[in-house]
Protein backbone atom coordinates (compact mmCIF):
# COMPACT_ATOMS: atom_id res chain seq x y z
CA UNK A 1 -14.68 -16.08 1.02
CA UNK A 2 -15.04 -19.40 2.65
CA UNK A 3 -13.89 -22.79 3.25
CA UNK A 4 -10.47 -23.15 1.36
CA UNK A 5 -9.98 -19.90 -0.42
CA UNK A 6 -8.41 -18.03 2.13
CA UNK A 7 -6.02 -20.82 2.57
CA UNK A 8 -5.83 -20.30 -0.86
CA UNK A 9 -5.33 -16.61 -0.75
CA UNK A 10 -2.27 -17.40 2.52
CA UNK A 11 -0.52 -19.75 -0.20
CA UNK A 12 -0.34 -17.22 -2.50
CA UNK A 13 0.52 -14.46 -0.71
CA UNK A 14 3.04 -17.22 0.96
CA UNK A 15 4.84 -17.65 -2.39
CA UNK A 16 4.43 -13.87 -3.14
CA UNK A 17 6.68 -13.14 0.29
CA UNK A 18 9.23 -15.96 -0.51
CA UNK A 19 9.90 -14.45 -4.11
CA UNK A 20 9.96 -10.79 -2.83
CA UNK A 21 12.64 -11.70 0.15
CA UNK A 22 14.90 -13.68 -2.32
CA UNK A 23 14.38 -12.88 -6.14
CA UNK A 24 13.15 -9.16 -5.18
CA UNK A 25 15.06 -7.25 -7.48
CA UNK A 26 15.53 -9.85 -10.20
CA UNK A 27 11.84 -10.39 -11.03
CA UNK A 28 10.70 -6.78 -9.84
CA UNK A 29 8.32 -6.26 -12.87
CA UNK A 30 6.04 -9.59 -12.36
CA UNK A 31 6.13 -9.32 -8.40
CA UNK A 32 5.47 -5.19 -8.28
CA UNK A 33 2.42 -6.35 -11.12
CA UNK A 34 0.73 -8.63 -8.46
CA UNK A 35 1.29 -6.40 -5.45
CA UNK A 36 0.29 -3.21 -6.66
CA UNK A 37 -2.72 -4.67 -7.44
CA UNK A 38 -3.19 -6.25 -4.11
CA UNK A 39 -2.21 -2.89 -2.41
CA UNK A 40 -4.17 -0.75 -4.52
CA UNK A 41 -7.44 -2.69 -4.61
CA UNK A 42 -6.98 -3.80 -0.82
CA UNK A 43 -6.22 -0.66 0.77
CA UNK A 44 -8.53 1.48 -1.60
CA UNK A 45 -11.38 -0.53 0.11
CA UNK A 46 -10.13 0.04 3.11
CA UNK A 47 -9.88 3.65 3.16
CA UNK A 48 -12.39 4.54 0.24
CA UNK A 49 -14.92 2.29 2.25
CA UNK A 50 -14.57 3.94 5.21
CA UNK A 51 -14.68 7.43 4.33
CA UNK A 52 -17.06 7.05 1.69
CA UNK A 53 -19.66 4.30 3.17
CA UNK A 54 -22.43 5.46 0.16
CA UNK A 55 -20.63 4.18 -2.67
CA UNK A 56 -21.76 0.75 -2.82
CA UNK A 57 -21.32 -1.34 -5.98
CA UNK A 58 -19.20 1.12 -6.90
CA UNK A 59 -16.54 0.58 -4.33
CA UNK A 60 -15.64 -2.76 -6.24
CA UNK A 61 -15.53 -1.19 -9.50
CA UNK A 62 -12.62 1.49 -8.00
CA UNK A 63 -10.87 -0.40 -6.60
CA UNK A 64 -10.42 -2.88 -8.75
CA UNK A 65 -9.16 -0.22 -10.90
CA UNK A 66 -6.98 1.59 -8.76
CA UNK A 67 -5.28 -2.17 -8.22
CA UNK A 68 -5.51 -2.44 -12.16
CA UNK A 69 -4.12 0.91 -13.01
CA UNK A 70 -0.83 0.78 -10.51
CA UNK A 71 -0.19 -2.99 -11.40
CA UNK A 72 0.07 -2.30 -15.47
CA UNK A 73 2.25 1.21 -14.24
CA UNK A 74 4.32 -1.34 -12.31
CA UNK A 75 4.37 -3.54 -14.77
CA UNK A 76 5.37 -0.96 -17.79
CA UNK A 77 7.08 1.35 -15.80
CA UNK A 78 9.99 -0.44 -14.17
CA UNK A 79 11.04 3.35 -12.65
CA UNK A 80 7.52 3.44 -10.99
CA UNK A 81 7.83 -0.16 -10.22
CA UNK A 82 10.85 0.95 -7.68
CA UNK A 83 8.42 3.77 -6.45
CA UNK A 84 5.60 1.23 -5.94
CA UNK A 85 8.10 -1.22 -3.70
CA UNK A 86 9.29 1.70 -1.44
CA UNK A 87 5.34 2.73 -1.30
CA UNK A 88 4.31 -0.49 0.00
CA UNK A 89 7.44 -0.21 2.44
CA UNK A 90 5.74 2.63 3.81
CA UNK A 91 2.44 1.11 3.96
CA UNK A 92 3.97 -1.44 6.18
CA UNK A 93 5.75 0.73 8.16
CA UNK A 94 2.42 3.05 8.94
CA UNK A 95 0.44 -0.40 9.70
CA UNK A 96 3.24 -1.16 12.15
CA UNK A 97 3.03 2.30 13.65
CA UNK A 98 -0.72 2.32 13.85
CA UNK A 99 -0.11 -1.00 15.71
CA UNK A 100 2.30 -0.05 17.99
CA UNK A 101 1.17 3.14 18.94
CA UNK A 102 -2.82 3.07 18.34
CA UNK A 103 -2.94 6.59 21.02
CA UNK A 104 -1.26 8.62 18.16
CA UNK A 105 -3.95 7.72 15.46
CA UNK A 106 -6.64 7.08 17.45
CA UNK A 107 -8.33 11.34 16.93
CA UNK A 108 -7.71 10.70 13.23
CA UNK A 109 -10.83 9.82 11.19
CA UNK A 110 -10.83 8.13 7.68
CA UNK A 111 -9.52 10.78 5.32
CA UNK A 112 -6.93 12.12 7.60
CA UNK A 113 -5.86 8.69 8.12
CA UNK A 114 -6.05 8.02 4.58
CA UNK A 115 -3.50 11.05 3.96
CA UNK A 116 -1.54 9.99 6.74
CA UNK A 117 -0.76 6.40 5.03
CA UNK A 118 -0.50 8.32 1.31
CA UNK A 119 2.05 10.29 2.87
CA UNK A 120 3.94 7.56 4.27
CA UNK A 121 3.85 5.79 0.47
CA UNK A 122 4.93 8.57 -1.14
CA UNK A 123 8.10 9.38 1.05
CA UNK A 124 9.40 5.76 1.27
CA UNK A 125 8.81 5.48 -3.09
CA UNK A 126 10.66 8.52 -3.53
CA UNK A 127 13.27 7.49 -1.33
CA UNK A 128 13.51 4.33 -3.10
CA UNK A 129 13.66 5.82 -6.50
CA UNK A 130 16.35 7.58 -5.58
CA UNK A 131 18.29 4.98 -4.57
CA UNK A 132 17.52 2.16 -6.86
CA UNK A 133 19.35 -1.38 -6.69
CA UNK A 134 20.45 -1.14 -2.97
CA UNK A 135 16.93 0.54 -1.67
CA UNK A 136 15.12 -2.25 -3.41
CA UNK A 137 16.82 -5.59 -2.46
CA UNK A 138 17.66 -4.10 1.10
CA UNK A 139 13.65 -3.61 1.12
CA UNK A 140 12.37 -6.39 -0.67
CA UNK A 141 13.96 -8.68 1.84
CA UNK A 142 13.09 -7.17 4.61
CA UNK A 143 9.36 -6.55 3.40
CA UNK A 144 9.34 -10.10 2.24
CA UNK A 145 10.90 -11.67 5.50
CA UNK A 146 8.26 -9.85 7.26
CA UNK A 147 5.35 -10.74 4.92
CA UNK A 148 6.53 -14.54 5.42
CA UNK A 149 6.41 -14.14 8.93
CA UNK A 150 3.39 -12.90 9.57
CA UNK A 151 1.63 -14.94 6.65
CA UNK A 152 3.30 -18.20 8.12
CA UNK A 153 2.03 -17.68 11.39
CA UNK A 154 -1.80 -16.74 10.10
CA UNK A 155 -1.63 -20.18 8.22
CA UNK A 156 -0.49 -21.87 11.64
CA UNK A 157 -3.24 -19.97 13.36
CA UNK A 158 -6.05 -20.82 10.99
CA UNK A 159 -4.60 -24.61 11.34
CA UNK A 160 -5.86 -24.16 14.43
CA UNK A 161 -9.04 -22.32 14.32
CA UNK A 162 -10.39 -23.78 11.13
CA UNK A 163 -14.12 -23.21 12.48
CA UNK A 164 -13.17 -19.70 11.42
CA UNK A 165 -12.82 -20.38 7.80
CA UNK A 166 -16.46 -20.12 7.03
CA UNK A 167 -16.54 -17.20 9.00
CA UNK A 168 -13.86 -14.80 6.62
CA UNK A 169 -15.33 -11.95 4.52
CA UNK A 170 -13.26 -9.17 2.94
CA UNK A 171 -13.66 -6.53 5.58
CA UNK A 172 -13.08 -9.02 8.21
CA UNK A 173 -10.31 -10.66 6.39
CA UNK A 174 -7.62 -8.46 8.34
CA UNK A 175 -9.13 -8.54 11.78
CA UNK A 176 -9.49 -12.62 12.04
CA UNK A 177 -5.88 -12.76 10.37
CA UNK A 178 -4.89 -10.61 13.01
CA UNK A 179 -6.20 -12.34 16.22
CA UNK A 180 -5.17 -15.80 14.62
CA UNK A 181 -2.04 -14.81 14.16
CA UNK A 182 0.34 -16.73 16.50
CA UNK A 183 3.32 -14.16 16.35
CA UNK A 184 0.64 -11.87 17.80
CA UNK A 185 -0.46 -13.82 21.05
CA UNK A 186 3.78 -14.33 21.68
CA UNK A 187 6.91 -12.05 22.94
CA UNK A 188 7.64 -9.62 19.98
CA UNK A 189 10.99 -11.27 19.70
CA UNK A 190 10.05 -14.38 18.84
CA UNK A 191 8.22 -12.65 15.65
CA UNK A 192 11.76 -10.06 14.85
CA UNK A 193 14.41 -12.68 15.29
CA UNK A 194 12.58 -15.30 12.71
CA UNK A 195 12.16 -12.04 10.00
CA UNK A 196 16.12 -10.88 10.58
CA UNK A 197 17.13 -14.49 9.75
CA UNK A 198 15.24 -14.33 6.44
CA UNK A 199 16.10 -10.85 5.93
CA UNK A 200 19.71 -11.32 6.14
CA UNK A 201 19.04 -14.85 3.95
CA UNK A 202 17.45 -12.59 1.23
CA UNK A 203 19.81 -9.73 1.33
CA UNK A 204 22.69 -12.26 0.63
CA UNK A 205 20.88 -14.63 -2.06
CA UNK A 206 19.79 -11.08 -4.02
CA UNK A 207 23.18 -9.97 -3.93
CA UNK A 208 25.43 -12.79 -4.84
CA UNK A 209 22.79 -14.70 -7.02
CA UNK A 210 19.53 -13.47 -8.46
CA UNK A 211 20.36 -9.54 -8.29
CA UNK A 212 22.94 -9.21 -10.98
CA UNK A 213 20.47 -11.18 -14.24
CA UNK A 214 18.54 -8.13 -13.82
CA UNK A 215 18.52 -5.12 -15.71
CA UNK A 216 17.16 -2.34 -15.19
C-alpha cells in the first residue's frame, strides 16, 4: 500500500465509523457485511501470521476467507449479524486492554493471545444477542464514536507525516497508524471527551430517527 490508498483505506473506514455511530442498527446487515470482513481478514492475519509464520501464500487465501465467510453470515444471518457487532465490541475492548495494560499480556505468546481475544468476541456477541435492539445501538455508537476518533486523528497525523505514506505495508499498517495518531501523543481526555460527544449524538439520532425503519 502506498501513496494515496491508505488515505483511501482512512476515508473508508471514516464513513464506515460515521454510519455505525448513527445509522447502527438501521443498516446493521450492509455495515456488519463490510466489517466482518475487515475483522475477520484483518485480525486472522494478525494472529494466524504470527502463530503460524510457515504458511505463506496461504495466509492470504484464509483470511480472505475467514473475512468472506463471517461477512455473507452477517450479511444472511441478521441474528449472527448482532453476534458479530458485540464480537467486534470485544475486540476493541481487548485492544484497549492490551494497550492499557501491556504487563498483563506481555508472558502470552500468539495462540494464547489469540484465545484470549476469541474469548473476549465470543462473550461480548453473546451478550449482545441476548439483548438485541438496546445492546446494538448502545454499542454501535459507542464503537463508532470511537472508531471516528481514532480514524480522524490517524488522518490528521498522516496530514502531517505524509513522507510516511510510501512507507505503509499491511503488517505495519497498525503500528505507523498508531504512532501517527495524534489522540495518542495527547492527555487521554482529550481523546474520551470527543468519543462521549459522538456517542451520546449517536445514541440519540438511533433512537429517535434511524432505529425504528428497521426490522429485525
Amino acid at each position: 500500500m502506498d501513496g494515496i490508498i491508505p488515505i483511501l483505506i482512512l476515508i473508508v473506514m471514516l464513513a464506515l465509523a460515521i454510519l455505525y455511530c448513527f445509522w447502527g442498527y438501521r443498516f446493521l446487515r450492509i455495515i456488519m457485511f463490510l466489517y466482518a470482513f475487515f475483522i475477520g481478514a484483518y485480525y486472522s492475519y494478525t494472529y494466524l501470521g504470527g502463530a503460524f509464520p510457515d504458511l505463506g501464500n496461504w495466509l492470504w487465501i484464509i483470511c480472505i476467507g475467514v473475512g468472506l465467510l463471517l461477512a455473507f453470515l452477517a450479511f444472511f444471518f441478521i441474528k449472527f449479524a448482532m453476534f458479530v457487532a458485540g464480537g467486534i465490541i470485544g475486540l476493541m475492548l481487548f485492544d484497549l486492554l492490551r494497550s492499557a495494560f501491556p504487563q498483563w499480556f506481555a508472558s502470552l505468546d500468539n495462540v494464547p493471545l489469540f484465545l484470549v481475544g476469541l474469548a473476549f468476541f465470543v462473550f461480548l456477541g453473546l451478550l449482545t444477542f441476548a439483548s438485541r435492539r438496546h445492546f446494538v445501538i448502545i454499542f454501535s455508537s459507542i464503537y463508532g464514536a470511537y472508531s471516528l476518533v481514532q480514524t480522524s486523528g490517524v488522518i490528521i497525523g498522516l496530514f502531517f507525516n505524509t513522507t510516511l505514506l510510501n512507507s505503509i505495508t499491511i503488517d505495519s499498517y497498525r503500528e505507523i497508524s498508531a504512532s501517527v495518531n495524534v489522540f495518542n501523543q495527547t492527555n487521554p481526555l482529550i481523546m474520551i471527551i470527543p468519543v462521549i460527544i459522538f456517542a451520546i449524538a449517536g445514541m440519540i439520532a438511533q433512537y429517535r430517527f434511524t432505529s425504528s425503519k428497521a426490522k429485525y
